[in-house]
Protein backbone atom coordinates (compact mmCIF):
# COMPACT_ATOMS: atom_id res chain seq x y z
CA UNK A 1 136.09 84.21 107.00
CA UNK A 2 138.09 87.45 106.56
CA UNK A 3 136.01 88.16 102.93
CA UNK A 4 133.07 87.47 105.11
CA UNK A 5 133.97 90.08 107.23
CA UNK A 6 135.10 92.65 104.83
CA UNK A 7 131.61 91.70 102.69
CA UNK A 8 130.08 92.87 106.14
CA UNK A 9 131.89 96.10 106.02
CA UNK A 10 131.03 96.83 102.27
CA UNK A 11 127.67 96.45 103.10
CA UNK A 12 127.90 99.03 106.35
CA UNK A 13 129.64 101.26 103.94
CA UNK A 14 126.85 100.78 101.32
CA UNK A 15 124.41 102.13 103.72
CA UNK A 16 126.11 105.34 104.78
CA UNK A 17 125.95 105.78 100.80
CA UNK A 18 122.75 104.95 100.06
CA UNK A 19 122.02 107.33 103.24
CA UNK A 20 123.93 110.33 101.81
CA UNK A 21 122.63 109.45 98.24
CA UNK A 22 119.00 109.52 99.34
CA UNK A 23 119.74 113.10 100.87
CA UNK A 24 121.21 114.38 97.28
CA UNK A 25 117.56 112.56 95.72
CA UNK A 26 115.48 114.95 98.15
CA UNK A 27 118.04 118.07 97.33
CA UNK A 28 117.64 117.69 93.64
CA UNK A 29 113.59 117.39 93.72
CA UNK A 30 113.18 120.26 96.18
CA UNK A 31 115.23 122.54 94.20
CA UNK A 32 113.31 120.81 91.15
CA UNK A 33 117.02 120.00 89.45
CA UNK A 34 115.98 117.62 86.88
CA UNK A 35 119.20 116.72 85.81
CA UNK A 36 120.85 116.66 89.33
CA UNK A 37 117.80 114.32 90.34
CA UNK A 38 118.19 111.80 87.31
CA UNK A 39 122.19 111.83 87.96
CA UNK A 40 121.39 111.04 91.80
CA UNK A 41 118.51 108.63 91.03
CA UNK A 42 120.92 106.37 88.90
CA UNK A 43 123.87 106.35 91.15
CA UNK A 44 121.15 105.00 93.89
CA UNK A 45 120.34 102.85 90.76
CA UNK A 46 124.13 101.41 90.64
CA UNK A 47 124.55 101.27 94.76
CA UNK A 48 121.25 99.00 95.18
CA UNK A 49 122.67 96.29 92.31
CA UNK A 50 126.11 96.84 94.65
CA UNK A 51 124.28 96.03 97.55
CA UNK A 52 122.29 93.46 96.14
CA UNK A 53 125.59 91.83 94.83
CA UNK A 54 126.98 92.23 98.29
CA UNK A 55 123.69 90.55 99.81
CA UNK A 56 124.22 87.68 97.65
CA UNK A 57 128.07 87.26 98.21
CA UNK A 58 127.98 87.87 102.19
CA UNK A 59 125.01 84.43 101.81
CA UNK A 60 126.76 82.18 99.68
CA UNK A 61 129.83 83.16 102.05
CA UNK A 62 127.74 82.04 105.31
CA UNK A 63 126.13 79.03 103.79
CA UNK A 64 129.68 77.87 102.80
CA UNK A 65 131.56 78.68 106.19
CA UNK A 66 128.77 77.38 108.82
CA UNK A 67 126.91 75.10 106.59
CA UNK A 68 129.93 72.67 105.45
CA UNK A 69 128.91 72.76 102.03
């Protein structure tokens, strides 16, 4: 139950980053930055497998805890 929970927060945290990240996506391509918008593009890259990891985990988590398997 408790890595539920902190699976939970990882994923709230995730989403203030992918937030922020987003923002330095737009900065880079309206200052037309090509190398500041490939370096943001693939740290959004590495955060969404992160939060697709996380997705996963926080599910087989759940399933296990309220589903008796």
């Amino acid at each position: 139950l408790i890595l539920l929970v902190l699976c939970n927060v990882a994923s709230a945290v995730f989403g203030v980053w992918f937030a922020l990240g987003s923002k330095a996506v737009i900065d880079a391509a309206q200052l037309r930055d090509s190398q500041a918008f490939l370096h943001a593009c693939l740290r959004q890259g590495a955060l969404i497998v992160a939060m697709l990891a996380d997705h996963m985990l926080i599910h087989g988590l759940r399933d296990r805890l309220f589903c008796g398997r």
